[in-house]
Structures are given as C-alpha cells and as structure tokens.
N, C-alpha and C. Protein backbone atom coordinates (compact mmCIF):
# COMPACT_ATOMS: atom_id res chain seq x y z
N UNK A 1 52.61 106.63 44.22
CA UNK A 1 54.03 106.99 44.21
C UNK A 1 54.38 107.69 42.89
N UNK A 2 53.79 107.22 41.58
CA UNK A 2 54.11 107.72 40.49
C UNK A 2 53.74 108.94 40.21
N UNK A 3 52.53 109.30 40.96
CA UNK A 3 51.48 110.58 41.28
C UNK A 3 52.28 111.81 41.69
N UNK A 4 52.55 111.30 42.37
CA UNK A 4 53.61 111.58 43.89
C UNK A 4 54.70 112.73 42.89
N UNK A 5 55.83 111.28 42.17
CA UNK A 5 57.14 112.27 41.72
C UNK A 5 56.74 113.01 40.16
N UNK A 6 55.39 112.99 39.79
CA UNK A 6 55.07 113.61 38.56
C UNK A 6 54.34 115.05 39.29
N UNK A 7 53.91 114.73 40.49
CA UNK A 7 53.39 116.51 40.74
C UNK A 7 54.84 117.21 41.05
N UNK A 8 55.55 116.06 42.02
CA UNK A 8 56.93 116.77 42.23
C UNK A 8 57.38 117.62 41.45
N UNK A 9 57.23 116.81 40.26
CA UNK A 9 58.85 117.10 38.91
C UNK A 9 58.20 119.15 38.57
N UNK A 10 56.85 119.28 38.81
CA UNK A 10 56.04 120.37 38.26
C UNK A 10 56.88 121.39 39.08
N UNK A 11 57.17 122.85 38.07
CA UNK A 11 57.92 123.76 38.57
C UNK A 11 56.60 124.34 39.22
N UNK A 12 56.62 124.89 41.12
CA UNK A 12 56.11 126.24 41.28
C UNK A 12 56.01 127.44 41.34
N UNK A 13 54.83 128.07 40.34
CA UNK A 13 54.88 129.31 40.69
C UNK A 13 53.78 129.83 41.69
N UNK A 14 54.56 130.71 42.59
CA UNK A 14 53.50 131.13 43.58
C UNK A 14 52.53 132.27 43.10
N UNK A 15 53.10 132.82 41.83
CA UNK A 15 52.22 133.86 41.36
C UNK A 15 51.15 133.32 40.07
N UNK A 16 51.90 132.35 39.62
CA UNK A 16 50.98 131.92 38.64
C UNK A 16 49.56 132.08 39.25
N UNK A 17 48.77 131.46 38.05
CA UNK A 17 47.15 131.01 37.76
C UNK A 17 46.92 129.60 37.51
N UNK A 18 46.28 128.93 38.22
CA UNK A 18 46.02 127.61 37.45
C UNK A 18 45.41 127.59 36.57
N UNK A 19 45.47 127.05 35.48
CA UNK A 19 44.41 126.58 33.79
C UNK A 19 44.11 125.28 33.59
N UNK A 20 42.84 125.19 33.49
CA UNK A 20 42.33 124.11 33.38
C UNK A 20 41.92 123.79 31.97
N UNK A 21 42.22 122.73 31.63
CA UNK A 21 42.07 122.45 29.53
C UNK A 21 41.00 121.36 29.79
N UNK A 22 40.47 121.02 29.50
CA UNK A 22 39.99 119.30 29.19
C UNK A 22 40.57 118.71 27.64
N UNK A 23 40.38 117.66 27.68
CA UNK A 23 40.96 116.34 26.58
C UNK A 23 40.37 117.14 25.83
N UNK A 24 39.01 116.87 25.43
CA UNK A 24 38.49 116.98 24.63
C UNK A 24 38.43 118.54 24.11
N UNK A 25 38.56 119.28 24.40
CA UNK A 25 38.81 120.40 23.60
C UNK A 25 37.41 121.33 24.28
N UNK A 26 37.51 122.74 24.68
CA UNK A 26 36.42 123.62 24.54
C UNK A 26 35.77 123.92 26.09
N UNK A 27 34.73 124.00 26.56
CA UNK A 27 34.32 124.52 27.64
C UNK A 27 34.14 122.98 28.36
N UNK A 28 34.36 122.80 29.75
CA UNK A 28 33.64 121.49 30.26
C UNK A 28 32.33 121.67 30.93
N UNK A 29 31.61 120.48 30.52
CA UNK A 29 30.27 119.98 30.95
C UNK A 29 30.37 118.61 31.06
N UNK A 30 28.91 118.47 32.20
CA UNK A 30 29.13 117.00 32.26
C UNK A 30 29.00 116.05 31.40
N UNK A 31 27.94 116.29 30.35
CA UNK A 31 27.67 115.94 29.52
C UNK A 31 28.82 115.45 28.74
N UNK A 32 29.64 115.88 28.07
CA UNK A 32 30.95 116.27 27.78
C UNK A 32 31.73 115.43 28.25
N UNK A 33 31.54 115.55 29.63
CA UNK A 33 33.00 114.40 30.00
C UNK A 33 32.17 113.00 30.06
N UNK A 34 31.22 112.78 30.38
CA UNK A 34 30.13 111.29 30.18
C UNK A 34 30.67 110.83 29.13
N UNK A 35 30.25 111.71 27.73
CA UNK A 35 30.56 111.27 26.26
C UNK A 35 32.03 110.63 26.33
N UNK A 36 33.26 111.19 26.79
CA UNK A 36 34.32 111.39 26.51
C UNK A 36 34.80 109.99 27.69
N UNK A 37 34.02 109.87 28.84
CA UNK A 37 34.52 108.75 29.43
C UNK A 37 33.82 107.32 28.89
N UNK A 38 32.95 107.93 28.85
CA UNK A 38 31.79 106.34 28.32
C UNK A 38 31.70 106.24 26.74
N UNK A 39 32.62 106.77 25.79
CA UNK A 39 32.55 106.85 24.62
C UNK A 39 32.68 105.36 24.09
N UNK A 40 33.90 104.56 24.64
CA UNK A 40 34.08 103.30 24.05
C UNK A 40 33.64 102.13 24.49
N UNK A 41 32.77 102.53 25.95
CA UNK A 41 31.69 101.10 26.56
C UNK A 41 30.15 101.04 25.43
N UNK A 42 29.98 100.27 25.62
CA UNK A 42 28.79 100.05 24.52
C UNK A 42 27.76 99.50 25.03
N UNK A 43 26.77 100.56 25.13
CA UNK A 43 25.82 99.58 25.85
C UNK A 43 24.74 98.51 25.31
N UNK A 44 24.12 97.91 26.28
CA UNK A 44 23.97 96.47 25.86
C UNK A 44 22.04 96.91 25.03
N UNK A 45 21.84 96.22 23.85
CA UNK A 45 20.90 96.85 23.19
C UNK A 45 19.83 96.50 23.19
N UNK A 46 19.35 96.23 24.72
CA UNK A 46 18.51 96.16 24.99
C UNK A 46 17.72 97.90 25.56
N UNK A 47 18.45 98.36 26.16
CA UNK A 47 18.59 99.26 26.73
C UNK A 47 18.17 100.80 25.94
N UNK A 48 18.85 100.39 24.67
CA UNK A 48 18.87 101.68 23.82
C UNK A 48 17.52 100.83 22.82
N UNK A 49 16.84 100.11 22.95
CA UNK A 49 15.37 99.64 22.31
C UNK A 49 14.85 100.57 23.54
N UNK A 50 14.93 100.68 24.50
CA UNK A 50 13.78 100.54 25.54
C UNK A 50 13.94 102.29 25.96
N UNK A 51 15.23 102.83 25.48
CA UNK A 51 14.98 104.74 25.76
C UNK A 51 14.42 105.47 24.39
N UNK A 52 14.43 104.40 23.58
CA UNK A 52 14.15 105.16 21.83
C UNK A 52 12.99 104.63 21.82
N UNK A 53 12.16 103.76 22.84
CA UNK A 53 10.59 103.79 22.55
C UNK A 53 10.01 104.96 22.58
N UNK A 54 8.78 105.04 22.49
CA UNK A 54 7.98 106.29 22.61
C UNK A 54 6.95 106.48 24.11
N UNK A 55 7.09 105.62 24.42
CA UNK A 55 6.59 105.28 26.04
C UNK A 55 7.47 106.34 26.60
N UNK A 56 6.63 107.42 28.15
CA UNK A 56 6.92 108.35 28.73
C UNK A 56 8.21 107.90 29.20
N UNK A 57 8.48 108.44 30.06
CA UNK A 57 10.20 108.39 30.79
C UNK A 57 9.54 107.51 32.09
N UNK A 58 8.28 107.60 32.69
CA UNK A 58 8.02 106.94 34.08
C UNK A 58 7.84 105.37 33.71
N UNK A 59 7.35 105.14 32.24
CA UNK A 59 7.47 103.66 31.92
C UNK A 59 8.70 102.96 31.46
N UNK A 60 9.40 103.89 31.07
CA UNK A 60 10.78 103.97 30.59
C UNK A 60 12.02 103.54 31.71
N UNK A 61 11.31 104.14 32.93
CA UNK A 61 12.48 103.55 33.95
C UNK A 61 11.52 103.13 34.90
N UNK A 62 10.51 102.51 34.90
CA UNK A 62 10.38 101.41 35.02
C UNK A 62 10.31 100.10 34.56
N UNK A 63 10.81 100.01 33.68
CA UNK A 63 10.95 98.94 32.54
C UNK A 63 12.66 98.42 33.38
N UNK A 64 13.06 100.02 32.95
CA UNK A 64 14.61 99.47 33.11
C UNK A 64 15.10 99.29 34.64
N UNK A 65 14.42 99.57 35.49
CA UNK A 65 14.23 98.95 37.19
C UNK A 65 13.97 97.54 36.79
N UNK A 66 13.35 97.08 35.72
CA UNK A 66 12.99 95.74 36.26
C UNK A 66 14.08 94.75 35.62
N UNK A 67 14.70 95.52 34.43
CA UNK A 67 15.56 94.61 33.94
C UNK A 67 16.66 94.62 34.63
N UNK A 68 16.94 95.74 35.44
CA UNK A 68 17.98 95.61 36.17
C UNK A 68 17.51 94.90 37.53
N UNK A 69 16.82 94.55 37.71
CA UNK A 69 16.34 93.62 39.20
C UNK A 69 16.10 94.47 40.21
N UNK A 70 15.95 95.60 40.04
CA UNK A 70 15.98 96.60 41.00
C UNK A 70 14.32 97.31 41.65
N UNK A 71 13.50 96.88 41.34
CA UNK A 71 11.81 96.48 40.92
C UNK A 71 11.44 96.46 42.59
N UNK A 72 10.96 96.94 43.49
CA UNK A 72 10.64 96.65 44.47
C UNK A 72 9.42 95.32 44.65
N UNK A 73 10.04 94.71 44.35
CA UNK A 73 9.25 93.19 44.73
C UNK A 73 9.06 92.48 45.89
N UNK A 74 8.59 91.71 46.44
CA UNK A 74 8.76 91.31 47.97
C UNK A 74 9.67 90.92 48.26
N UNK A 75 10.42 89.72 47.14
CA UNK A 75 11.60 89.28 47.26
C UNK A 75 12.64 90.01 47.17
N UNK A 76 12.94 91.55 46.71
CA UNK A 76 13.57 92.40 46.68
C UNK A 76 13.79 93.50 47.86
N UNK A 77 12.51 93.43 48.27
CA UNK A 77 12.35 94.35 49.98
C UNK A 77 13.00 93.01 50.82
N UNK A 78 12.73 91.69 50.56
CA UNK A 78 13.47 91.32 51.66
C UNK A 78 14.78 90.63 51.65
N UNK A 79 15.24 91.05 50.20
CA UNK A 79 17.06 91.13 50.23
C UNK A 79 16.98 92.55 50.78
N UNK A 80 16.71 93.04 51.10
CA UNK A 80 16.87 94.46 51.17
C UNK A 80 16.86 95.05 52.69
N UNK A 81 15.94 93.99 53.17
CA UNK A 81 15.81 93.60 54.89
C UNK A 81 14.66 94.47 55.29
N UNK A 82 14.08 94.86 54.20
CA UNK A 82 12.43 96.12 54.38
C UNK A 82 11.38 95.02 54.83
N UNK A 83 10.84 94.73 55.60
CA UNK A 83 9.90 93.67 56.20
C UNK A 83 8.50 94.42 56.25
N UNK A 84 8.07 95.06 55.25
CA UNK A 84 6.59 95.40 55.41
C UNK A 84 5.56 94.50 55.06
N UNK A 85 6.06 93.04 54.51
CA UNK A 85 4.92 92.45 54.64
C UNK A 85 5.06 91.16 55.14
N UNK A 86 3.87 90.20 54.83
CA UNK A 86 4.01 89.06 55.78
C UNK A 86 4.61 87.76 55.32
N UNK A 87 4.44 87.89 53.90
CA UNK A 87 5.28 86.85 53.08
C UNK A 87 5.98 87.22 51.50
N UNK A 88 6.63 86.45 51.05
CA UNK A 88 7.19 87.08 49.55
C UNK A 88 6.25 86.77 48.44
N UNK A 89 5.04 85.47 48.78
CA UNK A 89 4.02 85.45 47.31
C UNK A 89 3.71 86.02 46.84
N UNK A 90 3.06 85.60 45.65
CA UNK A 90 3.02 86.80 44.78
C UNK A 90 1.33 86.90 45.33
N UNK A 91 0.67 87.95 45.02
CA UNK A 91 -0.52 88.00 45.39
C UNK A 91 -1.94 88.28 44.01
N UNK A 92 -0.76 88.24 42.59
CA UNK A 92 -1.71 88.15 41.75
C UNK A 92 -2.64 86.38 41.56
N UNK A 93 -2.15 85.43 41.95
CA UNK A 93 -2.40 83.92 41.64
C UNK A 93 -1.99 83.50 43.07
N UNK A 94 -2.47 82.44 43.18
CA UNK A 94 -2.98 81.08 44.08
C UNK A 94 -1.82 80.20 44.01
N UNK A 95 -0.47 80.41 43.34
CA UNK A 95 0.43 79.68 43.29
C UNK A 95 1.32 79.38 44.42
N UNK A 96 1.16 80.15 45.23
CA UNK A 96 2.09 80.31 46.49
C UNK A 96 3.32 80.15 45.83
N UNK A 97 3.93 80.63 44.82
CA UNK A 97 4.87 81.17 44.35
C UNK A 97 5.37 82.68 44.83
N UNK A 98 6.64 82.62 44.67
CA UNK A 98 7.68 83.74 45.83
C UNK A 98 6.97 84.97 44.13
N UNK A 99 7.19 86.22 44.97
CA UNK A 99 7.30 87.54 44.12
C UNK A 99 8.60 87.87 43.65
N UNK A 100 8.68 87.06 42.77
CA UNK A 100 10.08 87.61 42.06
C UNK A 100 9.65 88.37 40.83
N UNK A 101 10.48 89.11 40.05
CA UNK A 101 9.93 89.26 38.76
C UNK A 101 9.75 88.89 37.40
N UNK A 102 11.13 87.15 37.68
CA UNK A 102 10.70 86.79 36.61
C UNK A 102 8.64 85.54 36.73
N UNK A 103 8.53 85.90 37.70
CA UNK A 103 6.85 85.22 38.03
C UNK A 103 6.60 86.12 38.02
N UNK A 104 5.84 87.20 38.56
CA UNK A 104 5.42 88.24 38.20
C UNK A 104 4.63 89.13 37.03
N UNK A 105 5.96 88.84 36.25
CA UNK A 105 5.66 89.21 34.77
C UNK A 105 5.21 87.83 33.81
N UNK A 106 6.33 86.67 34.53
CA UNK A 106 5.83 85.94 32.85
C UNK A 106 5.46 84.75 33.05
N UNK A 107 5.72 84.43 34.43
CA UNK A 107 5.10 82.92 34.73
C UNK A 107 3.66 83.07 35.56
N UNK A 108 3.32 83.62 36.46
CA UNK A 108 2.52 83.82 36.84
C UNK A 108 0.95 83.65 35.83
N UNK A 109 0.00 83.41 36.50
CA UNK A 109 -1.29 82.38 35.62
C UNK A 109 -1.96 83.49 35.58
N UNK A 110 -1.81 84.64 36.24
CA UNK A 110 -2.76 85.51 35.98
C UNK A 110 -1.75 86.73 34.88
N UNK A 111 -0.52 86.69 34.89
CA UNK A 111 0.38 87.34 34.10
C UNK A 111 0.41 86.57 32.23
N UNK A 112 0.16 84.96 32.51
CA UNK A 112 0.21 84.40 31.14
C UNK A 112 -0.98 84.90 30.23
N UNK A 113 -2.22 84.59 30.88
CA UNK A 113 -3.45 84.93 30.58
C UNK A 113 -3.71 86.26 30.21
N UNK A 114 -3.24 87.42 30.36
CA UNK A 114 -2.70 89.17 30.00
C UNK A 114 -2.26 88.57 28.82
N UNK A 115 -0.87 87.75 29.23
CA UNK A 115 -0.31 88.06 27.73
C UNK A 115 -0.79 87.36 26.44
N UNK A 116 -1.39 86.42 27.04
CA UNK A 116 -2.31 85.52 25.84
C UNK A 116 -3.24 86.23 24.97
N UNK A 117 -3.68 86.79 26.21
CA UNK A 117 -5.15 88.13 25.10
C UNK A 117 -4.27 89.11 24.49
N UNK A 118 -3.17 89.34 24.51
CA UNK A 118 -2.59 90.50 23.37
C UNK A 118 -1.67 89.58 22.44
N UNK A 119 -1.66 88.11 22.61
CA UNK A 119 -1.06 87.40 21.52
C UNK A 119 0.34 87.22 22.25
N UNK A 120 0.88 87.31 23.37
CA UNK A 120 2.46 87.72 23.12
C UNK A 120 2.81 86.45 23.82
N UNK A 121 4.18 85.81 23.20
CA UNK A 121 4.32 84.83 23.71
C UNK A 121 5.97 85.16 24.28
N UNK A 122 6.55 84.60 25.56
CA UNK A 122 7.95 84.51 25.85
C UNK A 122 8.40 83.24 25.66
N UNK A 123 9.75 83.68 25.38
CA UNK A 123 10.95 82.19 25.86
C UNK A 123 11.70 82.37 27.05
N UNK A 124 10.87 81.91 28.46
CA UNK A 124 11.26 82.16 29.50
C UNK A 124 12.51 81.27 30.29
N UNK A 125 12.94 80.34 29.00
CA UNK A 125 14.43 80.04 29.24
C UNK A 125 15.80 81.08 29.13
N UNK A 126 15.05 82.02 28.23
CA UNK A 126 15.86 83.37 28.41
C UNK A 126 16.01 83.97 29.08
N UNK A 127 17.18 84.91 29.73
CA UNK A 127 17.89 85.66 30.49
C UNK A 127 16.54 86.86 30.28
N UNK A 128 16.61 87.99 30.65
CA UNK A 128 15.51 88.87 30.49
C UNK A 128 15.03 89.54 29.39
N UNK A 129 16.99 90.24 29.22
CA UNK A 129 17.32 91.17 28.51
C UNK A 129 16.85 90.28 27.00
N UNK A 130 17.62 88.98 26.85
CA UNK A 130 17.75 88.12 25.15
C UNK A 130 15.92 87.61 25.51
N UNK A 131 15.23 87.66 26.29
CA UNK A 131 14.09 87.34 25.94
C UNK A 131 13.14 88.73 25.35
N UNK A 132 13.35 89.25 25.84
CA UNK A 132 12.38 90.72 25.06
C UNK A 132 12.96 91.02 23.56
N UNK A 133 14.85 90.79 23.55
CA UNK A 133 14.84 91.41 22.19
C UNK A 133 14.04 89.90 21.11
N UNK A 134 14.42 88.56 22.13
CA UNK A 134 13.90 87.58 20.93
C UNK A 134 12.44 87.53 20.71
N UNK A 135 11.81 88.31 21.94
CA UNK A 135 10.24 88.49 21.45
C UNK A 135 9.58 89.50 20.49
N UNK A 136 10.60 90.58 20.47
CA UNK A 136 10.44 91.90 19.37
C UNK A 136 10.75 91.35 17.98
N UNK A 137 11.96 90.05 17.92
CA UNK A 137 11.97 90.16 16.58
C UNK A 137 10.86 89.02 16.32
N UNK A 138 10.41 88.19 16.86
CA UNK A 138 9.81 86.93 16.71
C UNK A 138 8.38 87.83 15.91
N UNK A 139 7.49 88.38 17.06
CA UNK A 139 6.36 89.09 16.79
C UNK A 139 6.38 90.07 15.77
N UNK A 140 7.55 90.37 15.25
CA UNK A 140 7.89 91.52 14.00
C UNK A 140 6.96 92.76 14.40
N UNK A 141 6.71 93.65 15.14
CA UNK A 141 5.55 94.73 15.31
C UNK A 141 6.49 95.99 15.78
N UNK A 142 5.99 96.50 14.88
CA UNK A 142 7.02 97.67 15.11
C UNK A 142 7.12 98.51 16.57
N UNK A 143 5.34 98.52 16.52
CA UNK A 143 5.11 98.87 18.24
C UNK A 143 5.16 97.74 19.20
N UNK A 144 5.80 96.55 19.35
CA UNK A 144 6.16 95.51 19.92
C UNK A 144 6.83 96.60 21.42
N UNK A 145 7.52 96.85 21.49
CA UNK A 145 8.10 97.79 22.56
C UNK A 145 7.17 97.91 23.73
N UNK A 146 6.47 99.23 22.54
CA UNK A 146 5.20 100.00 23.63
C UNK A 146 4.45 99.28 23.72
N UNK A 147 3.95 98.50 23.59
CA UNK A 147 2.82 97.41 23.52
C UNK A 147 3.35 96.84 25.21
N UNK A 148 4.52 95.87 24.79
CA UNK A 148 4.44 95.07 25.94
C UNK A 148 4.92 95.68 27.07
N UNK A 149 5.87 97.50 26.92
CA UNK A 149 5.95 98.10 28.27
C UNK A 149 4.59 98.39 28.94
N UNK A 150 3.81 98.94 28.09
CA UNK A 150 2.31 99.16 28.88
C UNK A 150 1.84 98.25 29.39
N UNK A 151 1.87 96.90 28.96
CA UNK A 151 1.50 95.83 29.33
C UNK A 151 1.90 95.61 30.85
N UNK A 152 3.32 95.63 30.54
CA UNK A 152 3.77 94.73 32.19
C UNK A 152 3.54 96.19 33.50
N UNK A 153 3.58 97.65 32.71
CA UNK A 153 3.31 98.45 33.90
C UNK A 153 1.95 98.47 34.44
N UNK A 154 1.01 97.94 33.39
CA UNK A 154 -0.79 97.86 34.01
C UNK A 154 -0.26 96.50 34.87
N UNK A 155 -0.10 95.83 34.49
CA UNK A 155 0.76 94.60 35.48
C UNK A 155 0.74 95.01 36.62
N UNK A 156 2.14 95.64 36.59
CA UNK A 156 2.48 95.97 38.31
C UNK A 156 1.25 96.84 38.76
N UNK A 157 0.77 97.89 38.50
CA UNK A 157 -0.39 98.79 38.62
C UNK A 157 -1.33 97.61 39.72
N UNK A 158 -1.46 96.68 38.91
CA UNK A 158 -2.93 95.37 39.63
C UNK A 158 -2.13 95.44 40.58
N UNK A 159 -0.89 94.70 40.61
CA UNK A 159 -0.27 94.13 42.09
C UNK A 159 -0.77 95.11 42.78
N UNK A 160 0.26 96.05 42.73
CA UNK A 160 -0.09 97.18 44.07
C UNK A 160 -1.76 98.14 44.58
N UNK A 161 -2.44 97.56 43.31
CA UNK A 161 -4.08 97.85 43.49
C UNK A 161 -4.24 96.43 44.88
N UNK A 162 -3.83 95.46 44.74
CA UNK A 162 -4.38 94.57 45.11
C UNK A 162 -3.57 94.78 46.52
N UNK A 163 -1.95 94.66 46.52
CA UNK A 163 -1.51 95.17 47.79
C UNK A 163 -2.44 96.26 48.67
N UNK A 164 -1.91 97.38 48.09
CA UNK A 164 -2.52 98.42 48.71
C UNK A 164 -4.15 99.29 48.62
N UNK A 165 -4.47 98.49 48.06
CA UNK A 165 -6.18 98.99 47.55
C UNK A 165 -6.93 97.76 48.20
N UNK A 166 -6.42 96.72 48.58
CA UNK A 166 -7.24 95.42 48.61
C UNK A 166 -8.13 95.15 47.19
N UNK A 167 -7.75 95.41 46.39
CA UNK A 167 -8.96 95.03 45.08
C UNK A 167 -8.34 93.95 44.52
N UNK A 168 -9.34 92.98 44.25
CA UNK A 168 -8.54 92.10 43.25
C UNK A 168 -8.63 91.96 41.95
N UNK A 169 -7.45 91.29 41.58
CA UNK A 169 -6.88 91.77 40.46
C UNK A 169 -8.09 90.63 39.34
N UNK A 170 -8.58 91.66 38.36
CA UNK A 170 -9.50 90.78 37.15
C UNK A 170 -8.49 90.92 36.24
N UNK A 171 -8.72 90.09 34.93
CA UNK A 171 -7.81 90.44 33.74
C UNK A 171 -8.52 91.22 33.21
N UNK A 172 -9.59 91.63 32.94
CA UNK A 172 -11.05 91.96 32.01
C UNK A 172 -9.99 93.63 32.86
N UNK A 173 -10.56 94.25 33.96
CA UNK A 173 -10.09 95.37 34.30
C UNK A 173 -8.55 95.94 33.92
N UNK A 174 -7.75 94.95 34.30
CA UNK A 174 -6.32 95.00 33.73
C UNK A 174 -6.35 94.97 32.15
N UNK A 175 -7.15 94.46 31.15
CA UNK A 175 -7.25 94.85 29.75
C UNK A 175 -7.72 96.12 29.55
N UNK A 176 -8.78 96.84 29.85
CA UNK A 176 -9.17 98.10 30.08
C UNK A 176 -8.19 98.97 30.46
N UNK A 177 -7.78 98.89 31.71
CA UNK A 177 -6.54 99.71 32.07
C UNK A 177 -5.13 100.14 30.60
N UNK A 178 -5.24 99.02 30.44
CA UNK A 178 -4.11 98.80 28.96
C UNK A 178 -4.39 99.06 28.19
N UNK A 179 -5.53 99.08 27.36
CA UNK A 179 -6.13 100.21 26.19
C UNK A 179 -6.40 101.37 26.59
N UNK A 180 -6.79 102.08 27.47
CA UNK A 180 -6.91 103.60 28.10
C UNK A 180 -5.24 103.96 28.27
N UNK A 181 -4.63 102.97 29.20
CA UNK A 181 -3.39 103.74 29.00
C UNK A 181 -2.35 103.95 27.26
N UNK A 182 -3.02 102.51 26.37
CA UNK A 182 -2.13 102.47 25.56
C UNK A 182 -2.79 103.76 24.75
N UNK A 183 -3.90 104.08 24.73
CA UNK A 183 -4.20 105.48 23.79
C UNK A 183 -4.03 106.57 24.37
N UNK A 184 -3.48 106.78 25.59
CA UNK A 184 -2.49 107.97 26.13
C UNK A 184 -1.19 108.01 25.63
N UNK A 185 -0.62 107.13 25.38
CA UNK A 185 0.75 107.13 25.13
C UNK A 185 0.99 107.47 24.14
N UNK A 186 -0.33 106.75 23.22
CA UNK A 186 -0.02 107.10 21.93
C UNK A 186 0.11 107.74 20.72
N UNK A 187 -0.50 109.42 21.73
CA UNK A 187 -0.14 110.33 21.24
C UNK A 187 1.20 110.99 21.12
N UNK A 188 2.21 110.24 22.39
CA UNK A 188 3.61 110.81 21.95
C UNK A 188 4.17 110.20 20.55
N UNK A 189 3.35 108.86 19.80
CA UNK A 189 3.91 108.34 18.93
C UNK A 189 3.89 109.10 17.63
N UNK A 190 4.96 108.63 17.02
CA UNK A 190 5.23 109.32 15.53
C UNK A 190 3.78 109.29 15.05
N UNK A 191 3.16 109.34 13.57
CA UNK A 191 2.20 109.55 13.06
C UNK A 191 2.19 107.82 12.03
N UNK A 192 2.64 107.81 11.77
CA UNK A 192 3.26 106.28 10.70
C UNK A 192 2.85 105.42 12.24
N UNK A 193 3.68 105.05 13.24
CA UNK A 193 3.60 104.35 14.52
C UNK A 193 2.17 104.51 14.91
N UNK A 194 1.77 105.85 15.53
CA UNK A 194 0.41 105.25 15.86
C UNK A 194 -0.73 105.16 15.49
N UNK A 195 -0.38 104.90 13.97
CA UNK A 195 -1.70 104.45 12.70
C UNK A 195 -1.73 103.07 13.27
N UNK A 196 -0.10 102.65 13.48
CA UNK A 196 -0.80 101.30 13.31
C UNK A 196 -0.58 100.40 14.21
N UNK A 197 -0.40 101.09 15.41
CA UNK A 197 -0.76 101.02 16.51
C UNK A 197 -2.11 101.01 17.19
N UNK A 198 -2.94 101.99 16.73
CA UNK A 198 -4.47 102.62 17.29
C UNK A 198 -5.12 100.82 16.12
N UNK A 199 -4.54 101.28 14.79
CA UNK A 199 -5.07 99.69 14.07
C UNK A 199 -5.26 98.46 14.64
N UNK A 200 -4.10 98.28 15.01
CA UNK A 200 -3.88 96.94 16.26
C UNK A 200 -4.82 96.80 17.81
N UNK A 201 -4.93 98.04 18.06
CA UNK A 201 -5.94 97.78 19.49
C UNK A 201 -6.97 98.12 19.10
N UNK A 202 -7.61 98.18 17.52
CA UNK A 202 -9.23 98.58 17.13
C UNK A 202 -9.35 97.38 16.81
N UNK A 203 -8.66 96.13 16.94
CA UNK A 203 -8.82 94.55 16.75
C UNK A 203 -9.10 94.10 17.64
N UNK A 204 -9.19 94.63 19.32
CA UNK A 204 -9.54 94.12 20.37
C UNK A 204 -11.30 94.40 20.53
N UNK A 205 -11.72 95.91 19.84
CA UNK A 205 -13.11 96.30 19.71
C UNK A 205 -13.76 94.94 19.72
C-alpha cells in the first residue's frame, strides 16, 4: 500500500527517459550490489579460513558442502528421497553405523586411524564449524587447513572407491593417496608455506 501511494505521488512524463542511479555511486555490477547488500552480515570465520586456504576451489567447496551438511551422504540422499542404495551405513568400517558425516569423517575407526597417522586429534563434542577452528589453533600449523582438507577429501575419494569401484578401503593406500595429492597442491602454496609444509610430510618418509 505504501508502494502503491509513493509510485502514485511520482509526476508522469510520457516523453521522459527513465535513469537509473544505484546507492552506491557509478556503473552497476553484481559484484557491486553483493558488496553493497552483504556489506554488514559477517560471515562466520570459519568460512573465510577455508576460501583463503591454498587448496584448489574443488577441495574448497567441498569442504564447504560438508560443513554445510549438504555432502551427498547416504543419510543425505535419503532425506532427500534419492534411494540408490540399500542401506545408510557407512561402508568404510564394520560399525553398522548410519553415513552421516559427522561418522564419516571423525568417528568412524577407519576415519580415526587416518587421522592418528597425521597426528590430528578432534573435539567431537564440537559443532563442526568450532571444532576445526579449535583444532587449527590447538595443533598451531600454519598448513593445519590444507593438511586436514586433503585429508578428509582422500577420505571421501575411499568411500566412493569402495561404493563405486568395489575396492576396499586400506589406510596404507588412503595415506599414499594424501601425500601424492598433498604435493600437488602444494605447488599453489606460497613459498614460506610450502617449505614447511613439503618439511612436515618428509617426516612421514
């Protein structure tokens, strides 16, 4: 209604031109109006750790699929009502535990044992997001980030080897996988970063 008697009140001209200004001043882009709408939400900093890593953009949003729950998991295809398989377990361990992702990644016996051989420990009383930042500061490593994104994507990698490959999942192969991939990556890293980075996985030699 208020819409309504404020276009009203506007004099017409039938010859005029319409002009379009934006707020912010200058040519519009989207970019531009993003900044200008999302300027005073703040996002949560987990988020801005995990786009300022040095890990590609495909580990990058898959990281952030998983923190957002959005991870195609079994238990996720079948909120989802996708029925391609026969049950929700997980199929890395013998637990007959459901495929969710907080098992998956951090409870799971074949997921603890990964993270044991690279040292990394969680506080899986934590929410997702306050458990990664309390594991970055706990472990102090600067490459703490890239470390444990490579980690959990050779992770999922096994699952779906094992889904769809039938292979099963070793840790010994899944460690391999994770040093080949972590010295791909780590050429996008700064020069300072992956000194001592390449340092850290010449301790696994």
């Amino acid at each position: 209604m208020q819409l309504e008697l404020a276009v009203g009140s506007i004099p017409f001209d039938a010859d005029a031109t319409d002009t379009w200004h934006t707020i912010w001043g200058g040519d519009y882009t989207s970019k531009k109006f993003y900044t200008h709408a999302y300027q005073v939400i703040e996002a949560d900093p987990i988020y801005k750790i995990i786009w300022k890593s040095s890990c590609t953009a495909r580990i990058k949003f898959f990281i952030w699929l998983l923190l957002v729950d959005r991870l195609n998991t079994k238990t996720m295809l079948t909120r989802r009502h996708i029925h391609v398989h026969e049950d929700n377990l997980c199929v890395l361990c013998d637990s007959d535990e459901e495929e969710t992702i907080d098992h998956l990644f951090f409870t799971c016996p074949f997921a603890t044992q990964c993270w044991n051989r690279l040292g990394f420990t969680w506080d899986n009383t934590l929410n997702l997001g306050d458990r990664i930042v309390q594991a970055r500061n706990t472990h102090n490593m600067q490459f703490f980030m890239e470390a444990s994104m490579i980690a959990a994507w050779e992770l999922w990698k096994m699952r779906n080897d094992k889904i769809f490959d039938r292979r099963e999942p070793r840790q010994e192969r899944w460690f391999q996988n994770f040093l080949s991939q972590c010295h791909l990556q780590s050429v996008r890293f700064k020069a300072d970063l992956r000194s001592a980075f390449c340092f850290w996985l010449d301790a696994f030699s």
